[in-house]
PDB file of N, CA and C in Angstrom:
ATOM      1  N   UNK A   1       0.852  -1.181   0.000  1.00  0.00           N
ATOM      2  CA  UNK A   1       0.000   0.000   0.000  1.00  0.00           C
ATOM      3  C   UNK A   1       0.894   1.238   0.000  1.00  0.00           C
ATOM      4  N   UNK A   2       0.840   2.289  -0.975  1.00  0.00           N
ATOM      5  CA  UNK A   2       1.856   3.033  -1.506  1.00  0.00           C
ATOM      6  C   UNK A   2       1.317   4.005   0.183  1.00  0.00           C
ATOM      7  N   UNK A   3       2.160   5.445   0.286  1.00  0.00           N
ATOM      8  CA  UNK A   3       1.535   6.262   1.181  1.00  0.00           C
ATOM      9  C   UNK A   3       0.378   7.005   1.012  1.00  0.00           C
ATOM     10  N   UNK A   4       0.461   7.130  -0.288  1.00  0.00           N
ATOM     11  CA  UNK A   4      -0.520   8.572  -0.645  1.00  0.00           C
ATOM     12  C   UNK A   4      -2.163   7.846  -0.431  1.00  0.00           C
ATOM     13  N   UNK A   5      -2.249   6.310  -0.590  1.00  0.00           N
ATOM     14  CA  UNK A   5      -3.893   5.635  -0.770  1.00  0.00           C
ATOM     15  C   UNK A   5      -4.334   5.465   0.773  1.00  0.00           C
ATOM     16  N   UNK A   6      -5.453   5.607   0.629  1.00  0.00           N
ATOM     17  CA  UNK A   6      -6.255   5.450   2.034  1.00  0.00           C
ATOM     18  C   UNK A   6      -6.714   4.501   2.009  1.00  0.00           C
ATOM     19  N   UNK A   7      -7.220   3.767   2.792  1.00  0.00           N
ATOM     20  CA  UNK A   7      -8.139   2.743   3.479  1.00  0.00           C
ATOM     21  C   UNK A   7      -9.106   2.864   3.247  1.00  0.00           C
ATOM     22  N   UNK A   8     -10.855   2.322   2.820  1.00  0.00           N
ATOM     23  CA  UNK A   8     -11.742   2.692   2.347  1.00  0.00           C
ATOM     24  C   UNK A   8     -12.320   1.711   3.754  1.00  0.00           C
ATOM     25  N   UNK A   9     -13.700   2.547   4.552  1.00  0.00           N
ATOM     26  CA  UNK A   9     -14.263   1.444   5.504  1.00  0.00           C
ATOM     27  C   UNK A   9     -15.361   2.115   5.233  1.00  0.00           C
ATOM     28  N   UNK A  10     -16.649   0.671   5.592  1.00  0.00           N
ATOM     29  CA  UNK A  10     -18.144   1.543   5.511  1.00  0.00           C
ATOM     30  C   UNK A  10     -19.167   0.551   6.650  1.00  0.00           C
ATOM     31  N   UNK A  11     -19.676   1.210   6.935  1.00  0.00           N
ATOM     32  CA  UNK A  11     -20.661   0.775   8.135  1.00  0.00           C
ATOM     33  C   UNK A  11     -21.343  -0.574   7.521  1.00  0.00           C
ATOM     34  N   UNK A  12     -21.589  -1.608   8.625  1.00  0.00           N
ATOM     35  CA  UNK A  12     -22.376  -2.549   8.251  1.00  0.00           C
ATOM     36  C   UNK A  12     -23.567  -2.573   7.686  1.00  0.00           C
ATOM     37  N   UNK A  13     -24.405  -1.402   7.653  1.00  0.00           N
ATOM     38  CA  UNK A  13     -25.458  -1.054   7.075  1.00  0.00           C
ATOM     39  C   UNK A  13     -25.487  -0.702   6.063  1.00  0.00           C
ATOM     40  N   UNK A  14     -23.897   0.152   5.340  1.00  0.00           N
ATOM     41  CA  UNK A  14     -23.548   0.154   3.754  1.00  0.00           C
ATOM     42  C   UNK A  14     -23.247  -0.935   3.724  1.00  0.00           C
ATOM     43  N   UNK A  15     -22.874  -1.593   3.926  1.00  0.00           N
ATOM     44  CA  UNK A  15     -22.219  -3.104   3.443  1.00  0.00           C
ATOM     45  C   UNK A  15     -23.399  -3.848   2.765  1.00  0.00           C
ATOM     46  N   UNK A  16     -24.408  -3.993   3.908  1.00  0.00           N
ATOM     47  CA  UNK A  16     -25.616  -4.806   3.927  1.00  0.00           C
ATOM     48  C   UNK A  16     -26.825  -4.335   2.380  1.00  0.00           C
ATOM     49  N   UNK A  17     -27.023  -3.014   2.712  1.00  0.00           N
ATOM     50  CA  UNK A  17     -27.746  -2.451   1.421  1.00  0.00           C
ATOM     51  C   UNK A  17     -26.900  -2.521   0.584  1.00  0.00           C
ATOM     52  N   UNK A  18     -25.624  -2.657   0.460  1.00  0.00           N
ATOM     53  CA  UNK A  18     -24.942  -2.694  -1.468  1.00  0.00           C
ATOM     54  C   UNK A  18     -25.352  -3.947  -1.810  1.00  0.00           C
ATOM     55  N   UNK A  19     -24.808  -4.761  -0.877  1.00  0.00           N
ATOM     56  CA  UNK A  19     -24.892  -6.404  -1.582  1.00  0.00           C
ATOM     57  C   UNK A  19     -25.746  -6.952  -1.281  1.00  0.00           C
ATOM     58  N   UNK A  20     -26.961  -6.752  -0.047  1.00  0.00           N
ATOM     59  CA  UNK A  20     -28.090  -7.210  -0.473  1.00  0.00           C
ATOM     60  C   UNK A  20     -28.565  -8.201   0.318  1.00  0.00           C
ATOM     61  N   UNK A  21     -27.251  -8.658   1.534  1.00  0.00           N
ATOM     62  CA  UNK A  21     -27.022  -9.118   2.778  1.00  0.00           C
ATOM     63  C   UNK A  21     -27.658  -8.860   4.206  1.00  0.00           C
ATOM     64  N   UNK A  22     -28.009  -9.401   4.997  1.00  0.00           N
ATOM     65  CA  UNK A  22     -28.633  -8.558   5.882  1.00  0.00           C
ATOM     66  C   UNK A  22     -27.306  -8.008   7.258  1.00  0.00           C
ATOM     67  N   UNK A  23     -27.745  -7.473   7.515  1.00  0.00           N
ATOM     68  CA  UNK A  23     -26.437  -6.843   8.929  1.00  0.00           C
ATOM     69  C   UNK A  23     -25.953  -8.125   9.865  1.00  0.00           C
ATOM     70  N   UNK A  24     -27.601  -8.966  10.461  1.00  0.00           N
ATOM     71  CA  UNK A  24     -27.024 -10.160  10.897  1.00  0.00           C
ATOM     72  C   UNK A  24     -26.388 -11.363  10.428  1.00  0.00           C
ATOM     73  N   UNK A  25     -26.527 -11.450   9.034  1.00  0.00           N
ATOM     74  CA  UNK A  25     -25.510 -11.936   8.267  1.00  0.00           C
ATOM     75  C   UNK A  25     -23.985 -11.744   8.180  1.00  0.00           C
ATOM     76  N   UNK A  26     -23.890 -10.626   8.029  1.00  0.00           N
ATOM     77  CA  UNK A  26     -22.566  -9.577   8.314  1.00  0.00           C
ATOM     78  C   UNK A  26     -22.047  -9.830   9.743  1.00  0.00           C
ATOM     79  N   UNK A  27     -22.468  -9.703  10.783  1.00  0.00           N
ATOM     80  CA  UNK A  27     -22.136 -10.231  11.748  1.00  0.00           C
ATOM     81  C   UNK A  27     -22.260 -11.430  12.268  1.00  0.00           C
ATOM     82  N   UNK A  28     -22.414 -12.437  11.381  1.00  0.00           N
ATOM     83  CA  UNK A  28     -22.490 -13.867  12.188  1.00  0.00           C
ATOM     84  C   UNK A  28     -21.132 -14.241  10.894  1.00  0.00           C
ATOM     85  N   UNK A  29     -21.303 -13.569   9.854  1.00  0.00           N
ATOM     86  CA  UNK A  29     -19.549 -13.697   9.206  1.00  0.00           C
ATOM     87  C   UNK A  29     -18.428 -13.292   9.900  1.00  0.00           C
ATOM     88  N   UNK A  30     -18.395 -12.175  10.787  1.00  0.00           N
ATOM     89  CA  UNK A  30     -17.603 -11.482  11.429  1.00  0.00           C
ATOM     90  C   UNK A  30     -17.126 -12.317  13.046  1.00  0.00           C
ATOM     91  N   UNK A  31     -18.554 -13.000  13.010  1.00  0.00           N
ATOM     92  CA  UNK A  31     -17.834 -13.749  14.449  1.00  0.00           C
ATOM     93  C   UNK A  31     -17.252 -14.893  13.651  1.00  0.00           C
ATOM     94  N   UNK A  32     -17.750 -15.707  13.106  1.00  0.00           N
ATOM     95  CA  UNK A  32     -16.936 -17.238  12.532  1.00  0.00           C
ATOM     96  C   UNK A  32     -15.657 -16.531  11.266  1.00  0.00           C
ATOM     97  N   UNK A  33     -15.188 -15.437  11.381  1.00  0.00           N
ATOM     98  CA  UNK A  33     -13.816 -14.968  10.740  1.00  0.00           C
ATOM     99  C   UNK A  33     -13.755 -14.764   9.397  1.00  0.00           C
ATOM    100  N   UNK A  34     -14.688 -15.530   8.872  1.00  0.00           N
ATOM    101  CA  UNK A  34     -14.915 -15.094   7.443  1.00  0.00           C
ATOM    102  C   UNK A  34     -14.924 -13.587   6.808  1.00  0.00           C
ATOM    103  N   UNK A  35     -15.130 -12.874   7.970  1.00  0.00           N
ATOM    104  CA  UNK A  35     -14.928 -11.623   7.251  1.00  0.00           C
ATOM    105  C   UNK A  35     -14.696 -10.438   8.451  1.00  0.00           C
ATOM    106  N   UNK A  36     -13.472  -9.876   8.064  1.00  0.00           N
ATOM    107  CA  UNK A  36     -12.932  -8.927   8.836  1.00  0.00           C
ATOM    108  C   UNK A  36     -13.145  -7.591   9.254  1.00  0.00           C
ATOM    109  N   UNK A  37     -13.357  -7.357  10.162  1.00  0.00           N
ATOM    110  CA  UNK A  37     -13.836  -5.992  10.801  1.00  0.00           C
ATOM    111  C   UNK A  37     -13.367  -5.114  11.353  1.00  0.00           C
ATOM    112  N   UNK A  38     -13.080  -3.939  11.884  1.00  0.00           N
ATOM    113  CA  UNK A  38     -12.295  -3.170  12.659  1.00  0.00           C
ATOM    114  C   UNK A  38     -13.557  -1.882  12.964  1.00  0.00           C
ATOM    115  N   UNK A  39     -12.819  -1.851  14.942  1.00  0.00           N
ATOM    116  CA  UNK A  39     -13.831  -1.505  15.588  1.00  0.00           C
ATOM    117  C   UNK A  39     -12.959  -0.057  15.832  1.00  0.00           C
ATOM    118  N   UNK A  40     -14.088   0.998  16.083  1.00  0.00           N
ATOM    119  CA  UNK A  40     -13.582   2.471  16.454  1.00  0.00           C
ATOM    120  C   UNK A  40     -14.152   2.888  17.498  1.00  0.00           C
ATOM    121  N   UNK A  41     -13.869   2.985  18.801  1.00  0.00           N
ATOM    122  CA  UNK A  41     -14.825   2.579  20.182  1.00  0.00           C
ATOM    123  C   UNK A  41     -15.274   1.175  20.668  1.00  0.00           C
ATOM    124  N   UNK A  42     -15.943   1.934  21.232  1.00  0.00           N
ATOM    125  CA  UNK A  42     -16.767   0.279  22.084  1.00  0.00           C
ATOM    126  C   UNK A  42     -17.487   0.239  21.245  1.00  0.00           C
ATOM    127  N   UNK A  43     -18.449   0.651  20.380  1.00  0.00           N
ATOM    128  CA  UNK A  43     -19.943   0.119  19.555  1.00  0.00           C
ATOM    129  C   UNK A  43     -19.813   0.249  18.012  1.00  0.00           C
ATOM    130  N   UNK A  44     -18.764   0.807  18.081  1.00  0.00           N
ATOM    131  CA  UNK A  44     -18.619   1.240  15.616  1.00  0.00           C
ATOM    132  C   UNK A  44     -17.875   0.292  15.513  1.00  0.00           C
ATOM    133  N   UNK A  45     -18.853  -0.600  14.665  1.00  0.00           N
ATOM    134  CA  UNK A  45     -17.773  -1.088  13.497  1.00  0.00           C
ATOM    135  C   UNK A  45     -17.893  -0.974  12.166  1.00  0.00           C
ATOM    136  N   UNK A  46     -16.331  -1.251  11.741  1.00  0.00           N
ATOM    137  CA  UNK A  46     -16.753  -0.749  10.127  1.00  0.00           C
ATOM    138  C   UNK A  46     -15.975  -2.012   9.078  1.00  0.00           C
ATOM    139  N   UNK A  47     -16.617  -2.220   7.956  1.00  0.00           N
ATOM    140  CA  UNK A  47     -15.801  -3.362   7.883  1.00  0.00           C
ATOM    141  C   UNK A  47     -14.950  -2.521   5.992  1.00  0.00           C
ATOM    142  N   UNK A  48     -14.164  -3.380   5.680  1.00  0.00           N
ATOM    143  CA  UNK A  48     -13.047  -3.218   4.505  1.00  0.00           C
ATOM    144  C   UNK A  48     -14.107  -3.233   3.475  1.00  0.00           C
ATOM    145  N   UNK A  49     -15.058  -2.318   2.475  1.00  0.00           N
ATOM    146  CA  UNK A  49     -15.552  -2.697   1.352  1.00  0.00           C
ATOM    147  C   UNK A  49     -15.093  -3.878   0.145  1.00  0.00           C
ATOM    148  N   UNK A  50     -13.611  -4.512   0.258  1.00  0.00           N
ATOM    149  CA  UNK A  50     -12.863  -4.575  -0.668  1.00  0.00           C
ATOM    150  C   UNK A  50     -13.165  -6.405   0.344  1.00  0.00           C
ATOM    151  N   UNK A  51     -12.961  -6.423   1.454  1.00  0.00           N
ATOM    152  CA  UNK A  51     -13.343  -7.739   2.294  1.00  0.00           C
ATOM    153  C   UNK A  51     -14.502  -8.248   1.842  1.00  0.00           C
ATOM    154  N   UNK A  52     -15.905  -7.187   1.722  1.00  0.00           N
ATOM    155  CA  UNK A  52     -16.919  -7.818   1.591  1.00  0.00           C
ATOM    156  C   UNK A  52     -17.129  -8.438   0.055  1.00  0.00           C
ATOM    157  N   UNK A  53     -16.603  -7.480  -0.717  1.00  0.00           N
ATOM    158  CA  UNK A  53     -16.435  -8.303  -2.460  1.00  0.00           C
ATOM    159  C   UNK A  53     -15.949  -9.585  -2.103  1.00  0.00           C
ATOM    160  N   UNK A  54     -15.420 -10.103  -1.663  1.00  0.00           N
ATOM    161  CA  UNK A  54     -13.988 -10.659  -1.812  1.00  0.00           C
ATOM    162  C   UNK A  54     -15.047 -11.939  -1.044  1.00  0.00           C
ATOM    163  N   UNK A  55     -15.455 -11.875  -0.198  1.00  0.00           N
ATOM    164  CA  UNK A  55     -16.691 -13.036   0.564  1.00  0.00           C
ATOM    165  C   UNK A  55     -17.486 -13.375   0.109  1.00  0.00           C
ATOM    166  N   UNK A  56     -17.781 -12.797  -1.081  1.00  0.00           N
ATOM    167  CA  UNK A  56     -18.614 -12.885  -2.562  1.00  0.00           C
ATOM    168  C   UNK A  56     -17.918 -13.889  -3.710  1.00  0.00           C
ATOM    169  N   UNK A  57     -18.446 -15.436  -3.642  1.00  0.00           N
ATOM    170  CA  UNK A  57     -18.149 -15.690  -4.659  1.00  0.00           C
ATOM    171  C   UNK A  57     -18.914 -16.310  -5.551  1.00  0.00           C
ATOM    172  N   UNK A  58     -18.122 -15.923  -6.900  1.00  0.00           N
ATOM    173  CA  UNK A  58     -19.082 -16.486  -8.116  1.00  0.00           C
ATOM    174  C   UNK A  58     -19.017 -17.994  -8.354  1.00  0.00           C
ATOM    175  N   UNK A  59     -20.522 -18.388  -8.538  1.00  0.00           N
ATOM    176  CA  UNK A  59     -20.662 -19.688  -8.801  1.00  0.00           C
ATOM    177  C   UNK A  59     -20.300 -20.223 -10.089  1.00  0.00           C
ATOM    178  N   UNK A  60     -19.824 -21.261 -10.460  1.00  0.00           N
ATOM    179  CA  UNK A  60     -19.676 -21.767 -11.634  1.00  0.00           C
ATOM    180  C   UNK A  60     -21.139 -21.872 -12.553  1.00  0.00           C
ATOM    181  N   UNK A  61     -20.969 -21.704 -13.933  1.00  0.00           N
ATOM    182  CA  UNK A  61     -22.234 -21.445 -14.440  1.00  0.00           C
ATOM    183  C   UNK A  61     -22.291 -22.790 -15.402  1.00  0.00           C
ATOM    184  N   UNK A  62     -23.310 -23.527 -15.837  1.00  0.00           N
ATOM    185  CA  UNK A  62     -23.617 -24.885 -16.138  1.00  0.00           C
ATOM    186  C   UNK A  62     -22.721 -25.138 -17.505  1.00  0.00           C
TER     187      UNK A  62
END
């Protein structure tokens, strides 16, 4: 990661409305590790947009 790029994070609730997931989904991934999170306080979390693609995979097509 060069210096000049930032980190992109978005609330579980963006996460959930892009892809279509529900929040408790998102968090029952987040406890069994499948998908990584980082907390800012005791109650925010925000997870990697680039994590949640990435937990997304495409099925083979017939």
């Amino acid at each position: 990661m060069s210096q000049n790029s930032r980190r992109e994070f978005e609330s579980l609730a963006a996460a959930a409305e892009r892809t279509g997931l529900s929040i408790k989904t998102l968090r029952r991934r987040i406890s069994n590790g499948t998908l990584a999170a980082y907390r800012s306080g005791p109650r925010i979390l925000r997870v990697d947009p680039n994590d949640v693609d990435n937990m997304m995979v495409r099925l083979p097509t017939r």
